[in-house]
PDB file of N, CA and C in Angstrom:
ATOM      1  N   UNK A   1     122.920 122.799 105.481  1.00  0.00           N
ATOM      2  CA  UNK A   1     122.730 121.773 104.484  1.00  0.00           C
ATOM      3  C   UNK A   1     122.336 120.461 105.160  1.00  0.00           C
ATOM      4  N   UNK A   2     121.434 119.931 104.786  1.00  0.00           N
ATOM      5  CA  UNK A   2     120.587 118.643 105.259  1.00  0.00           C
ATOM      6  C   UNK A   2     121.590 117.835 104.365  1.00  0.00           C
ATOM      7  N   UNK A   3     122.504 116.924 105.336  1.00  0.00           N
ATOM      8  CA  UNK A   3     123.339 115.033 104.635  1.00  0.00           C
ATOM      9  C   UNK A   3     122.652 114.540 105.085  1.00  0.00           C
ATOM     10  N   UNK A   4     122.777 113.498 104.264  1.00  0.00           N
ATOM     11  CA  UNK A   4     121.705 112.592 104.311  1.00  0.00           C
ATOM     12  C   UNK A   4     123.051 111.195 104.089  1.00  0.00           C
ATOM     13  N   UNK A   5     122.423 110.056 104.953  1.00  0.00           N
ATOM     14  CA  UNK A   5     123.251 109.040 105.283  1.00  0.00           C
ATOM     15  C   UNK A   5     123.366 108.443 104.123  1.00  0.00           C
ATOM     16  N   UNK A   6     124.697 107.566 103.800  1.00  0.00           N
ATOM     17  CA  UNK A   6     124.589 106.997 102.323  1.00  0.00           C
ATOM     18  C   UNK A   6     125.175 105.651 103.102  1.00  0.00           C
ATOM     19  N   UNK A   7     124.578 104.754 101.900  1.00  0.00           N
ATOM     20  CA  UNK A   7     125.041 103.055 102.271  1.00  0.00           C
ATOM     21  C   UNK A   7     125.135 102.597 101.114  1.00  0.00           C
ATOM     22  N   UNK A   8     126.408 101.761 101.012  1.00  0.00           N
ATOM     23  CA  UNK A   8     126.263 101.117  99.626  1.00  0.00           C
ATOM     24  C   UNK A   8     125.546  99.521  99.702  1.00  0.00           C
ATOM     25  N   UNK A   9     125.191  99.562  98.423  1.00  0.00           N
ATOM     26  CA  UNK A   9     124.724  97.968  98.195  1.00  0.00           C
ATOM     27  C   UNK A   9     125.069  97.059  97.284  1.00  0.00           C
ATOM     28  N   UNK A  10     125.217  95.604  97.152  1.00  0.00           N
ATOM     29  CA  UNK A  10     125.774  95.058  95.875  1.00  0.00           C
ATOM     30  C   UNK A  10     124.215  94.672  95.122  1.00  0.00           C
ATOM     31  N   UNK A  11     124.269  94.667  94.106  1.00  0.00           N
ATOM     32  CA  UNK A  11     122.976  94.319  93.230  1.00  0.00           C
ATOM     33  C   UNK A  11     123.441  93.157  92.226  1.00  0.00           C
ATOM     34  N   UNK A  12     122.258  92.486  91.918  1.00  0.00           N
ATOM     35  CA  UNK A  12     122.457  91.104  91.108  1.00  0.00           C
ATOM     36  C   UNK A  12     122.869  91.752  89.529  1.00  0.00           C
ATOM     37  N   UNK A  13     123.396  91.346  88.750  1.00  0.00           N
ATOM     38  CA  UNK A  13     123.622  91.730  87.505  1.00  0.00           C
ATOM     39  C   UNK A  13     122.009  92.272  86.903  1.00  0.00           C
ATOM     40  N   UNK A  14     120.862  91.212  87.259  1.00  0.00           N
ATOM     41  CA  UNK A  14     119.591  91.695  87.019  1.00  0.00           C
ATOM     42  C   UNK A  14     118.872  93.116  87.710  1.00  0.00           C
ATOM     43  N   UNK A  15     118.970  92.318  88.911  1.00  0.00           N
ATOM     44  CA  UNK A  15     118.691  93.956  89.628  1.00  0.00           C
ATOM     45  C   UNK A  15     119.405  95.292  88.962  1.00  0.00           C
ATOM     46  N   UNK A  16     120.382  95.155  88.504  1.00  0.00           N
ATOM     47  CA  UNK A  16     120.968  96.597  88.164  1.00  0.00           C
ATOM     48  C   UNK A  16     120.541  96.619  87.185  1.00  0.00           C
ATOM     49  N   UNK A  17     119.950  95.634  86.461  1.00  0.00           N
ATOM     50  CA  UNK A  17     119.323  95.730  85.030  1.00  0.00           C
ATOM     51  C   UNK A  17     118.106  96.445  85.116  1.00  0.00           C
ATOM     52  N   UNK A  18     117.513  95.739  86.002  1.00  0.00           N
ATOM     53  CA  UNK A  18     116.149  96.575  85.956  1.00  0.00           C
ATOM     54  C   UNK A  18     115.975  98.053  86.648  1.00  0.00           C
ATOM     55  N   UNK A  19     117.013  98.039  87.703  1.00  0.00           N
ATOM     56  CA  UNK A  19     117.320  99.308  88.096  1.00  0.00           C
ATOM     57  C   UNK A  19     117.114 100.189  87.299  1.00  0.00           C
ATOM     58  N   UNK A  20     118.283 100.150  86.246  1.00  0.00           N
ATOM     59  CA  UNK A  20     119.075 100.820  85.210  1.00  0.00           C
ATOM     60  C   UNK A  20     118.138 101.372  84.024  1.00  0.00           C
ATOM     61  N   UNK A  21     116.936  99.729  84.033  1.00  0.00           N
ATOM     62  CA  UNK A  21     115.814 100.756  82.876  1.00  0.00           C
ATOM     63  C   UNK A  21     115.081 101.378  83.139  1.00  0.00           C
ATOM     64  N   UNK A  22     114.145 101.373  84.231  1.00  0.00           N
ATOM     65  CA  UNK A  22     113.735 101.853  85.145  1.00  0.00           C
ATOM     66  C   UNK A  22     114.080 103.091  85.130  1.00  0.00           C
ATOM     67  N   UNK A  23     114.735 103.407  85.830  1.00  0.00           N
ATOM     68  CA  UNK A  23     115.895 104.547  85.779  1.00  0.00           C
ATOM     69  C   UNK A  23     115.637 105.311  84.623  1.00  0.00           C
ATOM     70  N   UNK A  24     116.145 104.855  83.115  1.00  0.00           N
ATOM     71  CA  UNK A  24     115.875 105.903  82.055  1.00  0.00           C
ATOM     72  C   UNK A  24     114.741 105.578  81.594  1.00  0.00           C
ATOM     73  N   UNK A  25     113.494 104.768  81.657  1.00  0.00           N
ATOM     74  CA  UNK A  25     112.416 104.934  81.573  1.00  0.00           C
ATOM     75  C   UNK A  25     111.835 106.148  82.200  1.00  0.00           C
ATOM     76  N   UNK A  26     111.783 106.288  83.787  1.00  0.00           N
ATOM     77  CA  UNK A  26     110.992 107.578  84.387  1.00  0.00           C
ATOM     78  C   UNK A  26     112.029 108.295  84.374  1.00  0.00           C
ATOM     79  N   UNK A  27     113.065 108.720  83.906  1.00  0.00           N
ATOM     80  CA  UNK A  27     113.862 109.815  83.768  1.00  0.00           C
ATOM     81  C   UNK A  27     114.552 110.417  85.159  1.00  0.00           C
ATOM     82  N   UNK A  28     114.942 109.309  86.293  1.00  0.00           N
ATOM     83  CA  UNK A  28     115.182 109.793  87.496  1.00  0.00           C
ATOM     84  C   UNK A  28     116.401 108.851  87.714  1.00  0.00           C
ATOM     85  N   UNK A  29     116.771 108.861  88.930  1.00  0.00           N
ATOM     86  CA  UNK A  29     118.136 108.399  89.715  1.00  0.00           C
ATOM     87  C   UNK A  29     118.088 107.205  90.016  1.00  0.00           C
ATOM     88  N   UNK A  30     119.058 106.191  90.105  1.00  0.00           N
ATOM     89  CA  UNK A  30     118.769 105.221  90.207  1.00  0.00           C
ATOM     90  C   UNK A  30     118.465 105.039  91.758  1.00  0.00           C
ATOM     91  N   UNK A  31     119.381 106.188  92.284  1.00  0.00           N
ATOM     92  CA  UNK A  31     119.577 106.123  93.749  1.00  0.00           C
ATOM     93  C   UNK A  31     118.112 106.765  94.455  1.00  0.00           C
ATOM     94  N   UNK A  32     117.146 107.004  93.818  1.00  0.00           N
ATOM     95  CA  UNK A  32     115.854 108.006  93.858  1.00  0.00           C
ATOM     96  C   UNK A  32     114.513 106.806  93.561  1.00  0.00           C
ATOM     97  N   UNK A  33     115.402 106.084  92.868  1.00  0.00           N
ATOM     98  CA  UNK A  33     114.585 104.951  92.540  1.00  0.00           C
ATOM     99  C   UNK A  33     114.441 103.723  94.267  1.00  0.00           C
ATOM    100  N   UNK A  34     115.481 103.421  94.748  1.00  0.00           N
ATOM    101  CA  UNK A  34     115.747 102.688  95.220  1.00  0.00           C
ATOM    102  C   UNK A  34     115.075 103.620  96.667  1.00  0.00           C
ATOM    103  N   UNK A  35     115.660 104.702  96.856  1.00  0.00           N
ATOM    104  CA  UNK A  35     115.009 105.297  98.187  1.00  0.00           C
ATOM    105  C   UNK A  35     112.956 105.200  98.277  1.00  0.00           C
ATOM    106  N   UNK A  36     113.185 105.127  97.132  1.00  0.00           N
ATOM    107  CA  UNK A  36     111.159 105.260  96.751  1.00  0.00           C
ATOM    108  C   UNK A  36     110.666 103.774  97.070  1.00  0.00           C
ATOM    109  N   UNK A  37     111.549 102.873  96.726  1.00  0.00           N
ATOM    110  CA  UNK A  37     111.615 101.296  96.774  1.00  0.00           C
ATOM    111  C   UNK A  37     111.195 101.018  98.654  1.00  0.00           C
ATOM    112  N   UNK A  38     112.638 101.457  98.879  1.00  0.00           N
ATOM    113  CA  UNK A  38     112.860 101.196 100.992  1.00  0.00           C
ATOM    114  C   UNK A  38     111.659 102.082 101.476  1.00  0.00           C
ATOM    115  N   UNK A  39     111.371 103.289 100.913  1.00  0.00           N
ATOM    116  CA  UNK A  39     110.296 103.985 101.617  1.00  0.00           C
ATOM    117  C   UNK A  39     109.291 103.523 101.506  1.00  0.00           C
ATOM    118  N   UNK A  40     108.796 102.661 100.597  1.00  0.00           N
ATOM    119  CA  UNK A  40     107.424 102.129 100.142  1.00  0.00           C
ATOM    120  C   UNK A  40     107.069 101.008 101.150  1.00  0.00           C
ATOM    121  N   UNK A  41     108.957  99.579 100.917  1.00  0.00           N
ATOM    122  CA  UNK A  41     108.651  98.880 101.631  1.00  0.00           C
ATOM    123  C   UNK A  41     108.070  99.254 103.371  1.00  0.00           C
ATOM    124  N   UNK A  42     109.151 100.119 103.914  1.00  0.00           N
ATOM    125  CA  UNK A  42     108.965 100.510 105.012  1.00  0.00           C
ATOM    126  C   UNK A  42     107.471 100.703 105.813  1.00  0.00           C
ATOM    127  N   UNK A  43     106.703 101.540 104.910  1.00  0.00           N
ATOM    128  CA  UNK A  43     105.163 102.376 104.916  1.00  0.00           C
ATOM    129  C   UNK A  43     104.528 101.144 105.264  1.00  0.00           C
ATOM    130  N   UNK A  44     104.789  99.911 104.009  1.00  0.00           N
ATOM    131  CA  UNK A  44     103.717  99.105 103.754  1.00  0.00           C
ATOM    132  C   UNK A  44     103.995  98.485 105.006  1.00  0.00           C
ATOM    133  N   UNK A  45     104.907  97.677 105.477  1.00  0.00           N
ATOM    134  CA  UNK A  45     105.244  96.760 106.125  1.00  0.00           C
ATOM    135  C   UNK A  45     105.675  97.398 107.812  1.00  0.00           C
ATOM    136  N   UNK A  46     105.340  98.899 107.948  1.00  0.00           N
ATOM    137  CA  UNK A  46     105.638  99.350 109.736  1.00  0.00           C
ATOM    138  C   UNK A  46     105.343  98.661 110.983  1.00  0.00           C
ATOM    139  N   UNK A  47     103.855  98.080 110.611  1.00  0.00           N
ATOM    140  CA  UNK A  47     104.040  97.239 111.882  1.00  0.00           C
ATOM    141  C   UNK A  47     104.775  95.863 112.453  1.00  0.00           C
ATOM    142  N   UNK A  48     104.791  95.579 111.079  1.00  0.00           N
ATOM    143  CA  UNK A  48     105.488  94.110 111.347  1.00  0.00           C
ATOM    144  C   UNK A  48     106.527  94.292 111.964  1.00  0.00           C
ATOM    145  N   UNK A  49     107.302  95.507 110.958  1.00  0.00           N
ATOM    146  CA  UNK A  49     109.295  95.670 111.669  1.00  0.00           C
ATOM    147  C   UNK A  49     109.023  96.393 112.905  1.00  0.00           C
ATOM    148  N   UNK A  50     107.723  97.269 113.551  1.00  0.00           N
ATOM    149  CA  UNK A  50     107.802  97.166 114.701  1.00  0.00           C
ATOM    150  C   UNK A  50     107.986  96.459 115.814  1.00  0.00           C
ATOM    151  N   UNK A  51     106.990  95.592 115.720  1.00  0.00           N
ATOM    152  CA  UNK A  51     106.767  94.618 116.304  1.00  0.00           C
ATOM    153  C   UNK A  51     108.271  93.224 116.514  1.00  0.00           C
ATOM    154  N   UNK A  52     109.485  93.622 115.325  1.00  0.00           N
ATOM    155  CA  UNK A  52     110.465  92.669 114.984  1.00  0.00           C
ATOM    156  C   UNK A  52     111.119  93.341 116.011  1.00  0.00           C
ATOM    157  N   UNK A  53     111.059  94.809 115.853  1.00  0.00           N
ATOM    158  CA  UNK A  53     112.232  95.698 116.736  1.00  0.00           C
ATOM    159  C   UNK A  53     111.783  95.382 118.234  1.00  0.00           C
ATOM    160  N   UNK A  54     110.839  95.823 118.589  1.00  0.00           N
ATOM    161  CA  UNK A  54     110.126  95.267 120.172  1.00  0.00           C
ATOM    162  C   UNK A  54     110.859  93.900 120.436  1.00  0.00           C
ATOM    163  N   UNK A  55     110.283  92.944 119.678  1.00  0.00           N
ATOM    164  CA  UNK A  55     110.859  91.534 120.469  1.00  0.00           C
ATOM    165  C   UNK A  55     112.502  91.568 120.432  1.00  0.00           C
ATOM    166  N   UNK A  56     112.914  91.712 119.224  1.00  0.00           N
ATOM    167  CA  UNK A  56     114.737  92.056 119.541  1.00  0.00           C
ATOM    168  C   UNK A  56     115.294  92.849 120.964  1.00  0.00           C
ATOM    169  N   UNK A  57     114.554  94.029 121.110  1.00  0.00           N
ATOM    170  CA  UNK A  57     114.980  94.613 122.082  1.00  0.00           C
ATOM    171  C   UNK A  57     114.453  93.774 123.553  1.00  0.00           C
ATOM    172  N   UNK A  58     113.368  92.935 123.598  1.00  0.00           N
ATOM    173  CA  UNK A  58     112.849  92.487 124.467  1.00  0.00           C
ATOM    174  C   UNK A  58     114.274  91.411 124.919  1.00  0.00           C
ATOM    175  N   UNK A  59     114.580  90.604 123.685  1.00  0.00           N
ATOM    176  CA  UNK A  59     115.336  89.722 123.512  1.00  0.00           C
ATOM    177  C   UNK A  59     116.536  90.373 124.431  1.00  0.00           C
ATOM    178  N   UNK A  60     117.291  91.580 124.144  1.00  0.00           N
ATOM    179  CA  UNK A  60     118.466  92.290 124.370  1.00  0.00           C
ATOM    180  C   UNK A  60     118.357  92.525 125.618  1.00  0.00           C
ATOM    181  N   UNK A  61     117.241  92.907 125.789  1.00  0.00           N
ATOM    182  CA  UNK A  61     117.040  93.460 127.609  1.00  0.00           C
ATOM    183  C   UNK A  61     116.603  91.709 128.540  1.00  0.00           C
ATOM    184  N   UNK A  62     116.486  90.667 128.196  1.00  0.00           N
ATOM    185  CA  UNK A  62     115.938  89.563 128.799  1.00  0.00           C
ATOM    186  C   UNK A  62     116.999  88.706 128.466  1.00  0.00           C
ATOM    187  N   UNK A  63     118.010  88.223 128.660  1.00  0.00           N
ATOM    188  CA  UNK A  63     118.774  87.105 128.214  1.00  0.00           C
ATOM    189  C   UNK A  63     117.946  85.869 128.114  1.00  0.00           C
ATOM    190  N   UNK A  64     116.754  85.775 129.389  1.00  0.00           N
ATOM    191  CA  UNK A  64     115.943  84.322 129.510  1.00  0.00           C
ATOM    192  C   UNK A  64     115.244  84.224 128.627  1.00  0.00           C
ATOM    193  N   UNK A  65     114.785  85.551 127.805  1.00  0.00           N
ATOM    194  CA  UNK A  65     113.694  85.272 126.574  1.00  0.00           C
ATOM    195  C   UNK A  65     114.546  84.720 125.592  1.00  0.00           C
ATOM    196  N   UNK A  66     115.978  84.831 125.251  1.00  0.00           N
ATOM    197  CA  UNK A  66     116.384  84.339 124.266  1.00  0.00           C
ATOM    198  C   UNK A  66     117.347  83.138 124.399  1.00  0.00           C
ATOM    199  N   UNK A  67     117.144  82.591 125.383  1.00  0.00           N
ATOM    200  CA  UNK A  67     117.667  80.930 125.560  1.00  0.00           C
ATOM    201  C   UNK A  67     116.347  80.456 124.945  1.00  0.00           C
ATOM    202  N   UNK A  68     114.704  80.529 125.415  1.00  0.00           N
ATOM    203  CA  UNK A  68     113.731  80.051 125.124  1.00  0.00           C
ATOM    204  C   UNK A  68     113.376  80.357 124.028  1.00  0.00           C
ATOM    205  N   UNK A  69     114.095  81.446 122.796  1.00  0.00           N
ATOM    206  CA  UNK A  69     113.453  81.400 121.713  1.00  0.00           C
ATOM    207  C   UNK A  69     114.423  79.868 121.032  1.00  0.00           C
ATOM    208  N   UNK A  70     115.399  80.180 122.086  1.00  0.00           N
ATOM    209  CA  UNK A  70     116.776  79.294 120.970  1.00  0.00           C
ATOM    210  C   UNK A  70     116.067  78.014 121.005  1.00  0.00           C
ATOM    211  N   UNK A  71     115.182  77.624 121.802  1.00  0.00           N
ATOM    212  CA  UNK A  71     115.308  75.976 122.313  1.00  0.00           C
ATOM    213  C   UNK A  71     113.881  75.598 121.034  1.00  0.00           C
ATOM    214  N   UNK A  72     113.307  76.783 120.431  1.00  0.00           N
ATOM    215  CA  UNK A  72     112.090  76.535 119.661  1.00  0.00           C
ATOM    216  C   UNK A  72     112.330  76.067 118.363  1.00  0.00           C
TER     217      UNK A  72
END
């Protein structure tokens, strides 16, 4: 059996609103909704959070890179 990681989240009274119609509008999960949401963002936006993850780790492995981001 494939688990699959779960995380909870808090949502704005709106957000769950629109979640929620959403939801029984296309006749699916709210939680199906939201994975389609992160997967979309993810797709659209890969290089950028690549590129975020690279310098973090650059950051992690260089202590000197991140005195000089601090001083910017």
């Amino acid at each position: 059996m494939n688990k699959k990681d779960r995380i909870s989240i808090r949502l704005t009274p709106y957000q769950n609103q629109v979640l929620t119609e959403l939801s029984t509008s296309l006749n699916t999960s709210i939680s199906m909704l939201v994975r389609t949401i992160v997967g979309d963002f993810i797709t659209r936006n890969e290089e950028v959070l690549e590129r975020l993850v690279m310098k973090n780790n650059q950051i992690v492995e260089d202590p000197s890179l991140k005195n000089k981001e601090e001083d910017i």
